[in-house]
Protein backbone atom coordinates (compact mmCIF):
# COMPACT_ATOMS: atom_id res chain seq x y z
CA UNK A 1 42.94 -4.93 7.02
CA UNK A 2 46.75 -5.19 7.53
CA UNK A 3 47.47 -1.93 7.65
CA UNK A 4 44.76 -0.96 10.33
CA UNK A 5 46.28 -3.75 12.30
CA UNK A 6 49.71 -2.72 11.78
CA UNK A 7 48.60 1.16 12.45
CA UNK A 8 47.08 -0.39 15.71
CA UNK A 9 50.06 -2.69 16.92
CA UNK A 10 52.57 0.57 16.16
CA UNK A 11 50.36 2.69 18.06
CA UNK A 12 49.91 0.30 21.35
CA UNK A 13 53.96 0.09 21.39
CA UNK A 14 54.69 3.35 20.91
CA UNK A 15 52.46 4.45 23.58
CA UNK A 16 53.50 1.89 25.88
CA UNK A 17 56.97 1.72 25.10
CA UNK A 18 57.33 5.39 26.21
CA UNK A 19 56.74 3.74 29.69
CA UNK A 20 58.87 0.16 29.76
CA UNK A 21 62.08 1.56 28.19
CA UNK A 22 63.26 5.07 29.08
CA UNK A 23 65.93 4.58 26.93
CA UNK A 24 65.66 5.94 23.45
CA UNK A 25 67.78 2.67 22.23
CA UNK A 26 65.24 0.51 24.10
CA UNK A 27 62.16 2.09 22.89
CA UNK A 28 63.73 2.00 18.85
CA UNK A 29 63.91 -1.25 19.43
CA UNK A 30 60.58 -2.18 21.01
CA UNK A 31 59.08 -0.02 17.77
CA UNK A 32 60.59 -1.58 15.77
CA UNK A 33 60.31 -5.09 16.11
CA UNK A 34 57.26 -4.43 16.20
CA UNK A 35 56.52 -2.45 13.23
CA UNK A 36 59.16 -5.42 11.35
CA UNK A 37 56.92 -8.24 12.73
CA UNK A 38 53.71 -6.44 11.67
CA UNK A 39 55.08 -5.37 7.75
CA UNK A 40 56.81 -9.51 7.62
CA UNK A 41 56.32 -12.62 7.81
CA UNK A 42 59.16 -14.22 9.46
CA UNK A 43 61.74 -13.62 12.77
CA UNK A 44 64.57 -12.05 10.35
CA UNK A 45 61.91 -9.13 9.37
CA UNK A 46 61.38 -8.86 13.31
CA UNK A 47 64.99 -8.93 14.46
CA UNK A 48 65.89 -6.35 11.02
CA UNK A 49 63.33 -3.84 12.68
CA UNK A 50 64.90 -4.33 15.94
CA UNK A 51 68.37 -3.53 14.99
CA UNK A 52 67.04 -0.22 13.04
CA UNK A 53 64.65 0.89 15.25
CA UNK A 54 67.53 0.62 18.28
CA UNK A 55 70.31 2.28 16.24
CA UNK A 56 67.60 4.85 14.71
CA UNK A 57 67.05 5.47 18.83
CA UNK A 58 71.11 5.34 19.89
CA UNK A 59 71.58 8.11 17.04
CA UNK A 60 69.03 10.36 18.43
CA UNK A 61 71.01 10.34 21.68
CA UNK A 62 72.42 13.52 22.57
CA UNK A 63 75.96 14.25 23.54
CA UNK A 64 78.69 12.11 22.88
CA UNK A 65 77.24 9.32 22.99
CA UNK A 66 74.51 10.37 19.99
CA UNK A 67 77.39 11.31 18.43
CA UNK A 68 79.47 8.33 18.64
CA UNK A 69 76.33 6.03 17.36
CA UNK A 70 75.61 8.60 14.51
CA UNK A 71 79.14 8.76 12.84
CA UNK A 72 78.95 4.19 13.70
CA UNK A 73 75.45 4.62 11.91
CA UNK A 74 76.99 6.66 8.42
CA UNK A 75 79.97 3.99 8.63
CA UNK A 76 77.43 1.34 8.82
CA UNK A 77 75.43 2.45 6.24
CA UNK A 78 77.84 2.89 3.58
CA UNK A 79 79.12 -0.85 4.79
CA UNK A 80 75.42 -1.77 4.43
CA UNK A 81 74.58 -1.19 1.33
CA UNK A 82 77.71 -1.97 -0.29
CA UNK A 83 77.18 -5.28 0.78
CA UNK A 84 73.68 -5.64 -0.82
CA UNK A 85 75.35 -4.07 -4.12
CA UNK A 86 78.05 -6.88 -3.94
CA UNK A 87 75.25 -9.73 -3.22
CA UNK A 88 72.38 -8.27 -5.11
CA UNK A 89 70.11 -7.13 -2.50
CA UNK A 90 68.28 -4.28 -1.84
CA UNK A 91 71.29 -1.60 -1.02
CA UNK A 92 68.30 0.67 0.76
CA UNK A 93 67.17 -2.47 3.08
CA UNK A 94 71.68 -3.29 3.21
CA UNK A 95 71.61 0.64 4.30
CA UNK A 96 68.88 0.80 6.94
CA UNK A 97 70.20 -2.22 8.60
CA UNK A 98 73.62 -1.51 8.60
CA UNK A 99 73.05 2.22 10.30
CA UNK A 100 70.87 0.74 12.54
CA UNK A 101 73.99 -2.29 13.04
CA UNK A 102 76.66 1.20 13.17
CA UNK A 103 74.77 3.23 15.40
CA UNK A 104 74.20 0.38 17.80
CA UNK A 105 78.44 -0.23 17.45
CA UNK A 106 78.85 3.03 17.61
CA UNK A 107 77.11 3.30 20.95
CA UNK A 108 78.33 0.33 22.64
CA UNK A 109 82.33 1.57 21.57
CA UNK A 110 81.43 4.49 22.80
């Protein structure tokens, strides 16, 4: 039953989200807080799936500025998960949040 209402939720955004935010950072994030609020329990799983969905959507930017928030993503990733390493996390959780944390750096510096 979860998963049909997650499948549902996902599919309502991303259908709908195609129309509020233009912007592919905008849209990443609309996803996924979504998709972070559907799969947990709590805010920090809804605010995690914001920050990866929006740097997932700065990184698929083209031009420079795609660029920029890709090479912040990579840099953010490797920062990511050596920090769960170091305090026993999950380093592929660490990783996915700290691209999405990179690539939303990386785009802003840009």
């Amino acid at each position: 039953m979860k998963m049909i209402k997650t499948t549902l939720i996902v599919s309502t955004l991303i259908f709908s989200a195609s129309g509020m935010a233009i912007d592919k950072t905008g849209t990443g994030a609309l996803v996924g807080a979504a998709v972070g609020a559907a799969a947990g329990k709590d805010v920090k799983s809804t605010v995690g799936g914001a920050v990866v969905g929006a740097g997932a959507g700065a990184m698929l930017k083209s031009g420079d500025t795609g660029k920029a928030a890709r090479k912040g993503g990579a840099i953010g990733a490797a920062v990511g998960a050596g920090a769960a390493v170091l305090t026993g996390k999950s380093v592929l959780k660490g990783a996915a949040v700290g691209a999405g944390a990179g690539g939303l750096v990386g785009e802003a510096t840009h």
